[in-house]
N, C-alpha and C. Protein backbone atom coordinates (compact mmCIF):
# COMPACT_ATOMS: atom_id res chain seq x y z
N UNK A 1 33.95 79.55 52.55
CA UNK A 1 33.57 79.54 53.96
C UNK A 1 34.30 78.41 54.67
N UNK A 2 34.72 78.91 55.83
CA UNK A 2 35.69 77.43 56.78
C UNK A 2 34.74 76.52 57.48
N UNK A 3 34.80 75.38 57.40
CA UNK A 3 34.35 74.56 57.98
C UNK A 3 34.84 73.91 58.84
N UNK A 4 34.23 73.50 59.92
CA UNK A 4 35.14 73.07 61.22
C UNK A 4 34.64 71.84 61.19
N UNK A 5 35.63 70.74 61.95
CA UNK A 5 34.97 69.17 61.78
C UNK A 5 34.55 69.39 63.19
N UNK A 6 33.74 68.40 63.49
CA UNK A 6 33.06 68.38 64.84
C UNK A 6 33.02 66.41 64.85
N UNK A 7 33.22 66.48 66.08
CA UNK A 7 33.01 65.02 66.44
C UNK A 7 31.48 64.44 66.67
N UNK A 8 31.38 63.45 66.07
CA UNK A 8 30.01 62.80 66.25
C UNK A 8 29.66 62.89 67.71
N UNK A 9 30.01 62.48 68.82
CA UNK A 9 29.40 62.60 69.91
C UNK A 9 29.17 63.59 70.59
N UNK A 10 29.95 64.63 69.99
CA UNK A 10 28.90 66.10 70.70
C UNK A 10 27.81 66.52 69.89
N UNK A 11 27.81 66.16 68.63
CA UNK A 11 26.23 66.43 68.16
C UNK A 11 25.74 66.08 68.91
N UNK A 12 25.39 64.40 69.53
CA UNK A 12 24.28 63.52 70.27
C UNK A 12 24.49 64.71 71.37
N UNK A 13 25.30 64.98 72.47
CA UNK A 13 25.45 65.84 73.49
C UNK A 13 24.45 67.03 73.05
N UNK A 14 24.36 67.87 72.29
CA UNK A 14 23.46 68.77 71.88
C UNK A 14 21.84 68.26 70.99
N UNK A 15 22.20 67.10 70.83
CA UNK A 15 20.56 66.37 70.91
C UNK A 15 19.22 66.49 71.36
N UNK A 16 18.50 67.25 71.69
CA UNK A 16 17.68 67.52 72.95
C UNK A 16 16.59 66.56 73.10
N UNK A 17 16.75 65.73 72.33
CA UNK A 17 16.25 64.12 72.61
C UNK A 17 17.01 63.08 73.09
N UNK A 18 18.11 63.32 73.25
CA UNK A 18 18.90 62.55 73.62
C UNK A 18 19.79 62.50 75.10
N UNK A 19 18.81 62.93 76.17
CA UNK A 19 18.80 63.31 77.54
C UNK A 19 18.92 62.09 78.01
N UNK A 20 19.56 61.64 78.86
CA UNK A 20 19.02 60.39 79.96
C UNK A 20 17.40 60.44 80.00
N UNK A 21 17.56 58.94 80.24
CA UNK A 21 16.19 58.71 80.48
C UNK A 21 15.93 57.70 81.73
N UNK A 22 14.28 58.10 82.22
CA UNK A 22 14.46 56.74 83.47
C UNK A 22 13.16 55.96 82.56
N UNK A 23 13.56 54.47 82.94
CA UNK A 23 12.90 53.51 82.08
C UNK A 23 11.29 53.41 83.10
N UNK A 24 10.52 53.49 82.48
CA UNK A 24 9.30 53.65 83.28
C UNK A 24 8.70 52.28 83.77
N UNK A 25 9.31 51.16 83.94
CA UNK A 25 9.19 49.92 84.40
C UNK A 25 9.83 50.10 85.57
N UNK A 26 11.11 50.35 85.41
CA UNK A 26 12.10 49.60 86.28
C UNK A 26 12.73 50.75 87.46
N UNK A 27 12.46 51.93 86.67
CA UNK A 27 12.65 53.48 87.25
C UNK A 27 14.40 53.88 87.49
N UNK A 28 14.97 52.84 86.57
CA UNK A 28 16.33 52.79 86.84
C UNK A 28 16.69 54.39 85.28
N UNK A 29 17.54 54.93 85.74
CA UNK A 29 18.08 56.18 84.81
C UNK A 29 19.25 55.69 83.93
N UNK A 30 18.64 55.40 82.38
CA UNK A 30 20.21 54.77 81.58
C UNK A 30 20.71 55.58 80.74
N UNK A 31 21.65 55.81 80.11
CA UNK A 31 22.38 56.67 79.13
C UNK A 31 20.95 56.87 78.21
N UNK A 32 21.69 57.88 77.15
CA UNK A 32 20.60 58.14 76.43
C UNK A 32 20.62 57.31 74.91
N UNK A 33 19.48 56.90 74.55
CA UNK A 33 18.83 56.13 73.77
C UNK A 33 19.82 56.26 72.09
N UNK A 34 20.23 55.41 71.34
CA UNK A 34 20.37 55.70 69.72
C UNK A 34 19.87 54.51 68.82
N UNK A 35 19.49 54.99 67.56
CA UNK A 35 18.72 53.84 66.87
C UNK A 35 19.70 54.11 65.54
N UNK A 36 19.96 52.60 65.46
CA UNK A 36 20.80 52.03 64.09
C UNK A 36 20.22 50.86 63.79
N UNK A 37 20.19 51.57 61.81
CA UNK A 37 19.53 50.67 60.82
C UNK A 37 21.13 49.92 60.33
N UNK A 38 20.46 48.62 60.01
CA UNK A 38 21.39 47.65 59.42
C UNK A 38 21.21 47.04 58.44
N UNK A 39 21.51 47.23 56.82
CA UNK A 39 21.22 46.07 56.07
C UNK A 39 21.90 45.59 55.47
N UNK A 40 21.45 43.64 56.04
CA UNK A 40 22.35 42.82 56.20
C UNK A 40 22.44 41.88 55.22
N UNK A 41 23.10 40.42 54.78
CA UNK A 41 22.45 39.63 54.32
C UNK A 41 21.73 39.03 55.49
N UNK A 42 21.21 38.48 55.11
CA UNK A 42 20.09 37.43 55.28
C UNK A 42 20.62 35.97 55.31
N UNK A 43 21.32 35.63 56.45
CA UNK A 43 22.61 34.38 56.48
C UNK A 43 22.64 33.96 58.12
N UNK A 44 22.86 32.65 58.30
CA UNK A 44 23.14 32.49 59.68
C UNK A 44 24.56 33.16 60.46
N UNK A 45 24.36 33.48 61.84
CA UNK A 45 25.58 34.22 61.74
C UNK A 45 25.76 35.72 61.94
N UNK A 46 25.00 36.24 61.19
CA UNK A 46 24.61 37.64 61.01
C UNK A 46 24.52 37.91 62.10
N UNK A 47 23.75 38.03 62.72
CA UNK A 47 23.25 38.49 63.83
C UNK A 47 23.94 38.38 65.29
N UNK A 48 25.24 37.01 65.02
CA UNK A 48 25.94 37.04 66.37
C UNK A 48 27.03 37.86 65.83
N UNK A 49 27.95 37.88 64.87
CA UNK A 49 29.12 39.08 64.42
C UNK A 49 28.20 40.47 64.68
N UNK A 50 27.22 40.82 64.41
CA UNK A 50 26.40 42.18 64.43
C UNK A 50 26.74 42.09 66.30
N UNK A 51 26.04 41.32 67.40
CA UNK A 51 25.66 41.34 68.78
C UNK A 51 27.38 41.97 69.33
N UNK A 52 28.38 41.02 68.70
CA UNK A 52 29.62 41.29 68.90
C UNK A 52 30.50 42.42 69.27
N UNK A 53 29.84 43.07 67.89
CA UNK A 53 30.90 44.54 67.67
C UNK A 53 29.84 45.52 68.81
N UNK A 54 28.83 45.49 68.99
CA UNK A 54 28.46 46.13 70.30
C UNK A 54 29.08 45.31 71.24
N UNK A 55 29.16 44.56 71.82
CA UNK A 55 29.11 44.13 73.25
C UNK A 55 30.88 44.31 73.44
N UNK A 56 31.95 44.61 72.37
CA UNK A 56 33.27 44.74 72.64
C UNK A 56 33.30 46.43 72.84
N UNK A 57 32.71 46.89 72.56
CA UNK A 57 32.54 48.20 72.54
C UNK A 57 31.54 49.03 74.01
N UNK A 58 31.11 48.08 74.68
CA UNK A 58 30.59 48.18 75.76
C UNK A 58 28.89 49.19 75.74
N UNK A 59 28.09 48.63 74.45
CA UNK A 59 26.86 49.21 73.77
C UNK A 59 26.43 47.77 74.25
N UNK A 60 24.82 48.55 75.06
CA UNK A 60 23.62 47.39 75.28
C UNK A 60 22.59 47.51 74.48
N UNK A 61 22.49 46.31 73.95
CA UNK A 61 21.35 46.51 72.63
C UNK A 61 19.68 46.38 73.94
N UNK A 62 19.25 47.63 73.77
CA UNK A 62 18.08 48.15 74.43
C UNK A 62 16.96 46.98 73.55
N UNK A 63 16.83 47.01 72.21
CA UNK A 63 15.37 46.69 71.71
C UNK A 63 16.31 46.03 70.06
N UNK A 64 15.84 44.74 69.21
CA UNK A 64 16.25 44.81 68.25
C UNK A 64 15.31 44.26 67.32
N UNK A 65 14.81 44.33 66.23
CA UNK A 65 14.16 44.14 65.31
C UNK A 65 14.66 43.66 63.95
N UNK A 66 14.02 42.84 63.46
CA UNK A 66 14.66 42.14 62.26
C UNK A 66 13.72 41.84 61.40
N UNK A 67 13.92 42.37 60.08
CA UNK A 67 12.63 41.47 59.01
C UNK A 67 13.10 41.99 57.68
N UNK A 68 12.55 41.31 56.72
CA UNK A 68 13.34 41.36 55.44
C UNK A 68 13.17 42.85 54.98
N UNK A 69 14.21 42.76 54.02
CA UNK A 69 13.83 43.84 53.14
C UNK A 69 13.34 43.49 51.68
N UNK A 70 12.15 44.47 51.78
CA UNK A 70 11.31 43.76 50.45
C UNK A 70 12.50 44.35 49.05
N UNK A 71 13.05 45.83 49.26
CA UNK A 71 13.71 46.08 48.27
C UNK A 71 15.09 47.28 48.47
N UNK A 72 16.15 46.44 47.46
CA UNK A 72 17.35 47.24 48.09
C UNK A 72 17.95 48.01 46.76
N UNK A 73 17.79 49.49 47.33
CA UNK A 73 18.23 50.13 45.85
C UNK A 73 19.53 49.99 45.05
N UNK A 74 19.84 50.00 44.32
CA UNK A 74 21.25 49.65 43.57
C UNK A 74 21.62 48.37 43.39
N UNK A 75 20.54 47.15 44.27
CA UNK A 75 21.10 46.39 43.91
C UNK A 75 19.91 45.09 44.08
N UNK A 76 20.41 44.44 42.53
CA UNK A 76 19.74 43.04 42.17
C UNK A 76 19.83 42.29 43.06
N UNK A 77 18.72 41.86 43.85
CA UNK A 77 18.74 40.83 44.43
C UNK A 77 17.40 39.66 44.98
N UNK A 78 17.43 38.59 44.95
CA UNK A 78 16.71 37.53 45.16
C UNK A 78 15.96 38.00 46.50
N UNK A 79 14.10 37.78 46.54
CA UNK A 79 13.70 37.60 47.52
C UNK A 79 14.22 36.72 48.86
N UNK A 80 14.12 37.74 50.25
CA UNK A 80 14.58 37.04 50.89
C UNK A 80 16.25 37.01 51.13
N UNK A 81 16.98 37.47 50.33
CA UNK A 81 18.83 38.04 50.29
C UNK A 81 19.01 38.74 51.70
N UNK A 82 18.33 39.65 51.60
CA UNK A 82 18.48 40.89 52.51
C UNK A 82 17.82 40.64 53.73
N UNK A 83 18.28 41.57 55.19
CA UNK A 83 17.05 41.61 55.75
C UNK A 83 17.50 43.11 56.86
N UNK A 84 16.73 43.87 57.38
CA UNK A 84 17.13 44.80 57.76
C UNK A 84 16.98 44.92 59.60
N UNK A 85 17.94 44.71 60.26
CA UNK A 85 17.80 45.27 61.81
C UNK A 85 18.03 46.56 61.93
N UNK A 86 16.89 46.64 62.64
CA UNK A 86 16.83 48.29 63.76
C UNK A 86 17.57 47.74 64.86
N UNK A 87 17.99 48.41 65.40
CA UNK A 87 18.59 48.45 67.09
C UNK A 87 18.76 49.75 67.58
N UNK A 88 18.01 49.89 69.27
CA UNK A 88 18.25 50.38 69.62
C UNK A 88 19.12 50.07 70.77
N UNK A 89 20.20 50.88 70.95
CA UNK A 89 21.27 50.78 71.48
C UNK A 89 21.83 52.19 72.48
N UNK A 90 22.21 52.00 73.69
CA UNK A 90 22.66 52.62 74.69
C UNK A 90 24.20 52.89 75.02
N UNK A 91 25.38 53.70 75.38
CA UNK A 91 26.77 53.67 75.27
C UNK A 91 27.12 55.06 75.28
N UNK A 92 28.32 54.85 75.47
CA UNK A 92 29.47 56.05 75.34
C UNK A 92 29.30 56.33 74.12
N UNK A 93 28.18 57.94 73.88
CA UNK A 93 28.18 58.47 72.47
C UNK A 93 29.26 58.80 71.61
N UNK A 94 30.47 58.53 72.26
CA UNK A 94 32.05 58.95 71.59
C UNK A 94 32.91 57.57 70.66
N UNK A 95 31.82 56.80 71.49
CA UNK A 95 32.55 54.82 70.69
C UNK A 95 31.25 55.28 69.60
N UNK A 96 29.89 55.16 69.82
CA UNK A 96 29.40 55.01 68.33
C UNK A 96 29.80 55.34 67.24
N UNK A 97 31.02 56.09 66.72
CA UNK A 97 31.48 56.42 65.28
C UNK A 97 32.22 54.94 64.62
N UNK A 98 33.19 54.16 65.70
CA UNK A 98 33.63 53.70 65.73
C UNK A 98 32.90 52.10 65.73
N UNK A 99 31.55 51.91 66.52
CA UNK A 99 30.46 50.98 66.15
C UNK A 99 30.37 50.87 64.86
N UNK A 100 30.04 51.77 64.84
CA UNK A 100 29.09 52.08 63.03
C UNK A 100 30.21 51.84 61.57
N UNK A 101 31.50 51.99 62.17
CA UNK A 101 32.21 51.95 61.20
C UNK A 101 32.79 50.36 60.91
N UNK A 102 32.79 49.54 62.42
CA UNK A 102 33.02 48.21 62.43
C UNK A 102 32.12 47.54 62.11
N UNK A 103 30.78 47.62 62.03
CA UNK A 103 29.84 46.99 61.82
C UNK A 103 29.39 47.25 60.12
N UNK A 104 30.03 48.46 59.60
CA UNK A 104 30.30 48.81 57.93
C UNK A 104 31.26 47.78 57.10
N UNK A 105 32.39 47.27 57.98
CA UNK A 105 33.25 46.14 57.97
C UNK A 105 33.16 44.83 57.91
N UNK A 106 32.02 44.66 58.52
CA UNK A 106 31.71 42.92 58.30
C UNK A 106 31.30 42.80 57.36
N UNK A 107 32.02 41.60 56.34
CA UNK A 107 31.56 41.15 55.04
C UNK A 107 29.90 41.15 54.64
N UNK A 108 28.73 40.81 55.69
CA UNK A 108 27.47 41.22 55.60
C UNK A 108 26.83 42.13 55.85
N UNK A 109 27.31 43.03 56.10
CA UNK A 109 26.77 44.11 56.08
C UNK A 109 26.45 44.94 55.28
N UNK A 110 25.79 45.46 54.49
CA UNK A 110 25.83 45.88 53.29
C UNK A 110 26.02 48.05 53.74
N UNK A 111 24.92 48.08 54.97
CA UNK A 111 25.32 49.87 55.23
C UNK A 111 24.61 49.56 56.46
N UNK A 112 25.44 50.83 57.43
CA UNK A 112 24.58 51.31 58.48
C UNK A 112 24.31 52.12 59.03
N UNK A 113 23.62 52.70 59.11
CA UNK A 113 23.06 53.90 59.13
C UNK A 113 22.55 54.35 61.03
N UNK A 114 23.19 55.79 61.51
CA UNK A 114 22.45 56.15 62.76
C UNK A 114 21.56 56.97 62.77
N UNK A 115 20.32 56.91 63.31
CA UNK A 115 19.56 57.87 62.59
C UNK A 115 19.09 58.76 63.59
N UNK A 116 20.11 58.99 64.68
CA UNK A 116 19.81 60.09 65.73
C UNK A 116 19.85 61.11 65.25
N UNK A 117 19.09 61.90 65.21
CA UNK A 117 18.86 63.25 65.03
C UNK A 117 18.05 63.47 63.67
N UNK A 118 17.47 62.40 62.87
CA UNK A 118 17.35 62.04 62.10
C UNK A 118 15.71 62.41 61.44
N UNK A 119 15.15 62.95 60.58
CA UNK A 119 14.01 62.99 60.51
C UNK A 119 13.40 61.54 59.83
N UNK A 120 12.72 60.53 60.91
CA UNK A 120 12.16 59.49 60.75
C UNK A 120 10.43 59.56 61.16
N UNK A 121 9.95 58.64 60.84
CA UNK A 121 8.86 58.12 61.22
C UNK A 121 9.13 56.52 62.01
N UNK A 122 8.66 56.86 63.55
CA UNK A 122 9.02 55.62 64.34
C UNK A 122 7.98 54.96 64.91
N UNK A 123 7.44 53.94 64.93
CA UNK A 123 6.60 53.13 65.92
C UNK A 123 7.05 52.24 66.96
N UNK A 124 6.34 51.75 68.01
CA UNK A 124 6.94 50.79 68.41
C UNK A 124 5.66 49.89 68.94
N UNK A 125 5.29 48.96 69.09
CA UNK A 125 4.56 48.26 70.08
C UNK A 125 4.58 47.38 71.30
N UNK A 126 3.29 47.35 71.80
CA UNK A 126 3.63 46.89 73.38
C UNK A 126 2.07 46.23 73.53
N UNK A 127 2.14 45.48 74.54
CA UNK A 127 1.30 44.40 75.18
C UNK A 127 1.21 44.73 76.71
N UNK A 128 0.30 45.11 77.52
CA UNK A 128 0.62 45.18 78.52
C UNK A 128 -1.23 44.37 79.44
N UNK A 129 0.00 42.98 80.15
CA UNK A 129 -1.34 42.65 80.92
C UNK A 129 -1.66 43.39 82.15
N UNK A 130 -2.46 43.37 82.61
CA UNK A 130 -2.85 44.05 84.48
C UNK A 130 -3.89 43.66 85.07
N UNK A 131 -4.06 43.70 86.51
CA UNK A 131 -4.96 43.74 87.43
C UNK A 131 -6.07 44.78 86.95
N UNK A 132 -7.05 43.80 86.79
CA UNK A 132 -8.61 44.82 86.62
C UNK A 132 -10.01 44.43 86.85
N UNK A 133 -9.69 44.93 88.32
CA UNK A 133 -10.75 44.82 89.25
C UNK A 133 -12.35 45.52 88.49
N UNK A 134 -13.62 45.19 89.38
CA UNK A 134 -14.70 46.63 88.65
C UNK A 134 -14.08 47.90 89.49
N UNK A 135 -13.59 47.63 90.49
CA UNK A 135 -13.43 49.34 91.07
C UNK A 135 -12.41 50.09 90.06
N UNK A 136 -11.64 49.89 89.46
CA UNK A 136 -10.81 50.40 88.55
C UNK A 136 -10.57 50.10 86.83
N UNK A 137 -11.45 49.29 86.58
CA UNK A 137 -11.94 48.94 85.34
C UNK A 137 -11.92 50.33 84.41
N UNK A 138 -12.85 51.40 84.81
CA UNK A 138 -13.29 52.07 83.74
C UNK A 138 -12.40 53.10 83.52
N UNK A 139 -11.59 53.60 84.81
CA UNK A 139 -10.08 54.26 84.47
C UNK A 139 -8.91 53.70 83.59
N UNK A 140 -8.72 52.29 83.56
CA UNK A 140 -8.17 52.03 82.48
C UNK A 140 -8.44 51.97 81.55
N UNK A 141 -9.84 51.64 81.37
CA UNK A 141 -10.51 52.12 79.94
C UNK A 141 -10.38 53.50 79.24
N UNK A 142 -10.40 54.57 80.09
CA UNK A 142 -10.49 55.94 79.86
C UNK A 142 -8.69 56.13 79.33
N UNK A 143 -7.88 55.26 79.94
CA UNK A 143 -6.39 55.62 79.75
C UNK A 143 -6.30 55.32 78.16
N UNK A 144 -6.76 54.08 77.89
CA UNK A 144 -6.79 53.04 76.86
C UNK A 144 -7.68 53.78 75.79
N UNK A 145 -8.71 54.45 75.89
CA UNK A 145 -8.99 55.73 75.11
C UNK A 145 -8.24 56.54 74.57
N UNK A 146 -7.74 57.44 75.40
CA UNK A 146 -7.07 58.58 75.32
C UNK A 146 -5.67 57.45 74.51
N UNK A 147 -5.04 56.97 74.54
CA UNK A 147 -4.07 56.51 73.85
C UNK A 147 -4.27 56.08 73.14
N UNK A 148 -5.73 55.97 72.25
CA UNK A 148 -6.26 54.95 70.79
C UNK A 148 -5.59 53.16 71.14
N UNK A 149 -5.32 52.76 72.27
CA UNK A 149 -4.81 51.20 72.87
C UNK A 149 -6.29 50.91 72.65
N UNK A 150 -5.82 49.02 72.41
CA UNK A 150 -7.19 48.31 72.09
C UNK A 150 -6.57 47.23 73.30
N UNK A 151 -8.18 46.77 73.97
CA UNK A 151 -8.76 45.72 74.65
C UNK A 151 -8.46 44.38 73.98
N UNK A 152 -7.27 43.38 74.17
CA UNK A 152 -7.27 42.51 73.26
C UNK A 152 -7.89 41.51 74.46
N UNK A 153 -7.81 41.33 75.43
CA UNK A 153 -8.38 40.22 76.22
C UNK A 153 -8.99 40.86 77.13
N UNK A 154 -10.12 40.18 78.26
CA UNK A 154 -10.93 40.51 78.89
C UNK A 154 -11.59 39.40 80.16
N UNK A 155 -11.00 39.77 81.03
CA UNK A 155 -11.50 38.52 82.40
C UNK A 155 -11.95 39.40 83.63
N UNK A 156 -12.47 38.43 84.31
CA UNK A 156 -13.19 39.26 85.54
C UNK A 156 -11.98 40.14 86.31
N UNK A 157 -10.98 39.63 86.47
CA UNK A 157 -10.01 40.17 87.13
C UNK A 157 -8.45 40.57 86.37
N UNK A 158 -8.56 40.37 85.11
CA UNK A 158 -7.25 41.11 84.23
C UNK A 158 -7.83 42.02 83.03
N UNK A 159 -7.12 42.02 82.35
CA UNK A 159 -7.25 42.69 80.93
C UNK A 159 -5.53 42.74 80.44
N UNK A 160 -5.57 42.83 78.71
CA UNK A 160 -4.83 42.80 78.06
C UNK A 160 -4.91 43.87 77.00
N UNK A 161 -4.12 44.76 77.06
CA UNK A 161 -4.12 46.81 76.14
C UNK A 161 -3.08 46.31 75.42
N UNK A 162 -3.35 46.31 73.99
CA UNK A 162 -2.28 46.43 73.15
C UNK A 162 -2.58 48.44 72.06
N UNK A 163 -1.08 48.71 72.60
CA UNK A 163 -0.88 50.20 72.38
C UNK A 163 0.16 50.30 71.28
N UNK A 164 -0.02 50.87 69.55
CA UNK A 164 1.10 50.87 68.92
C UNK A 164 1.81 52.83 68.93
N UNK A 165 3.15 53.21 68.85
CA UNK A 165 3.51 54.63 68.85
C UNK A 165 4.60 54.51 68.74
N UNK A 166 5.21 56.02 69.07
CA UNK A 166 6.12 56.48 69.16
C UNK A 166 6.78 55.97 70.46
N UNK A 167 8.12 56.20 70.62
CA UNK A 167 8.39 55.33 72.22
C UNK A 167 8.06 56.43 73.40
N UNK A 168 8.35 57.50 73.38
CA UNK A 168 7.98 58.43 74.02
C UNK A 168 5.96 58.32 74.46
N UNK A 169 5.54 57.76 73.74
CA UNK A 169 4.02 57.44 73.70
C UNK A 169 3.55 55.98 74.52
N UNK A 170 4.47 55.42 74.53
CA UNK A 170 4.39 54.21 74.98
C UNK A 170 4.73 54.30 76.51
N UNK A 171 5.86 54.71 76.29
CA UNK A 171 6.60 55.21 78.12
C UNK A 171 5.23 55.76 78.79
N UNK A 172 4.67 56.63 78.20
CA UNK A 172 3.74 57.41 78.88
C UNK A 172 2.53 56.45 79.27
N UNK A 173 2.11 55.91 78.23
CA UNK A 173 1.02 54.33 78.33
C UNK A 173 1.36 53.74 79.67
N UNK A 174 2.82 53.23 79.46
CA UNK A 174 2.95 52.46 80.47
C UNK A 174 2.93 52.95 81.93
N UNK A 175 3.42 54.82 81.74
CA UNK A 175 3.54 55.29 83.11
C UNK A 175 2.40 54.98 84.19
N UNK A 176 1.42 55.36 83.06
CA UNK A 176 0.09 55.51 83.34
C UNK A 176 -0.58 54.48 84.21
N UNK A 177 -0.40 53.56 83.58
CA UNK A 177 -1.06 51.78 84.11
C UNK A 177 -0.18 51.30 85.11
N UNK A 178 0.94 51.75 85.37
CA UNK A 178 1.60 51.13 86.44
C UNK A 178 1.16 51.24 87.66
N UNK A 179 0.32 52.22 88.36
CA UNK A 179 -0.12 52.10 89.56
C UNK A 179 -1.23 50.67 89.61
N UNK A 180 -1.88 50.77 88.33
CA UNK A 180 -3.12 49.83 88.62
C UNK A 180 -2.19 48.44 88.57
N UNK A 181 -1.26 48.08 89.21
CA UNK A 181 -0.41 46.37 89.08
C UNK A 181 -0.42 46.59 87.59
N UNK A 182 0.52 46.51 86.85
CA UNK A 182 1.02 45.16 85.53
C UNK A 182 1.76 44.82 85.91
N UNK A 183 1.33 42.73 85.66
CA UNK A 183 1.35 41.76 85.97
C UNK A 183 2.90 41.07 84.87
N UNK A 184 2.66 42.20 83.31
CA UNK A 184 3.41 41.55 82.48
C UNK A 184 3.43 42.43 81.09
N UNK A 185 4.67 42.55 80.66
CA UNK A 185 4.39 43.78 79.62
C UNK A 185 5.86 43.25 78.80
N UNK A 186 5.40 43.21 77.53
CA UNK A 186 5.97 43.15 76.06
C UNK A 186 5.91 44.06 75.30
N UNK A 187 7.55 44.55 75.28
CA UNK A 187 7.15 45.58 73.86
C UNK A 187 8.36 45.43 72.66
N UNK A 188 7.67 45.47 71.58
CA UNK A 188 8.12 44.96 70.53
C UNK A 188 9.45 45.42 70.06
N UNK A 189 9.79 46.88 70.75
CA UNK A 189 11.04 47.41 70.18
C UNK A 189 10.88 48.55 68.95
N UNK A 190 11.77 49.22 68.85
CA UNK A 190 11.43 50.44 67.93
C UNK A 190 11.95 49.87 66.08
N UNK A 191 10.94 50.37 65.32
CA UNK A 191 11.21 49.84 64.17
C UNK A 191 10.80 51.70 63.48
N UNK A 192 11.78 51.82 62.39
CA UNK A 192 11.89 53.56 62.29
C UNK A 192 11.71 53.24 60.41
N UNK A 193 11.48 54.20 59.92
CA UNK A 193 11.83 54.83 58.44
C UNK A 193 12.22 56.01 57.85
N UNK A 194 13.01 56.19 56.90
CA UNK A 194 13.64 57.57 57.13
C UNK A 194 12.41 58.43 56.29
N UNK A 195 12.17 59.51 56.08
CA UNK A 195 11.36 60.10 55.85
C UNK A 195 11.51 60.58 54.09
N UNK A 196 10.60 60.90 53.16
CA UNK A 196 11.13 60.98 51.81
C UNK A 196 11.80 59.97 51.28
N UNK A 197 13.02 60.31 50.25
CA UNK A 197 13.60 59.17 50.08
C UNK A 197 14.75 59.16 50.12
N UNK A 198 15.33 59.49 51.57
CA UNK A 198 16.21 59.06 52.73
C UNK A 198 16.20 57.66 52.43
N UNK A 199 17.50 56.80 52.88
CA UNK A 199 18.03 55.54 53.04
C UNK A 199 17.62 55.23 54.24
N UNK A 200 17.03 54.25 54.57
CA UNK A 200 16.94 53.94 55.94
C UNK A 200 17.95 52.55 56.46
């Protein structure tokens, strides 16, 4: 049977997750979203050669995450060696082959992996403070329900919803609460796993 090569960036183009999106803060419309796993050593340094090969390539790191890896297959190594960044990252879907392959290149890098299109399991978390009057108190409660979000603080006139999900779940959280004022909102960034025993 013939096989035809196809270029990485028209897969993402036929993505149907991978639409523009408008950021539900800011309401501004940015390219569409990709998440790359990195595992690195665990060294100073790392992390500005990693910031690099995006920012020459004209990729904005959206969200990035960093924490060890407890264990790396194939290979012996000392607690603490390793450590693995997620990033999510925004760009001309036609340079990411070319990301991924420079960032395969740096002496610390050990692999990196894109996992668009990818069957993962993703979370992300968020903090969001706001205005909360009694006239609108119990509607955010009801929001904060329906999204399983917990009440971490509580004053006559704020409150503090911490909501963990999917990002698509979160966007929606946040859509939600934005009429009632937030004052201030943190979110932790997307941290993914590949599903089975996929490499992440």
């Amino acid at each position: 049977m013939a096989t035809t090569t196809e270029q990485r960036g028209a897969k993402f183009e036929l993505d149907p997750g991978k639409a523009p999106r408008r950021d539900v803060v800011t309401d501004i419309i940015t390219q569409p979203l990709h998440t790359i796993s990195l595992l690195v050593r665990n060294k100073p340094g790392v992390l500005v050669r990693v910031s690099l090969v995006f920012s020459r390539r004209g990729y904005n790191m959206e969200s990035l995450v960093v924490s060890p890896a407890i264990s790396v297959p194939g290979i012996d190594a000392a607690p603490g060696e390793f450590a693995r960044m997620t990033i999510t990252c925004s760009g001309d879907t036609d340079a990411l082959e070319q990301v991924i392959k420079q960032l395969e290149n740096l002496i610390d890098v050990v692999r990196a992996i894109d996992h668009t299109g990818h069957s993962v399991i993703e979370s992300e978390f968020v903090l969001v403070k706001l205005k909360a009057d009694l006239k609108n108190r119990a509607e955010i409660l009801q929001i904060a329900e329906n999204f399983k979000a917990k009440v971490v603080d509580f004053s006559i006139d704020s409150m503090i919803l911490r909501c963990v999900g999917e990002t698509d779940k979160i966007d929606a959280f946040v859509g939600l609460l934005k009429p009632f004022g937030i004052t201030e909102l943190v979110r932790s960034g997307k941290i993914l796993m590949a599903r089975g025993l996929d490499e992440t």
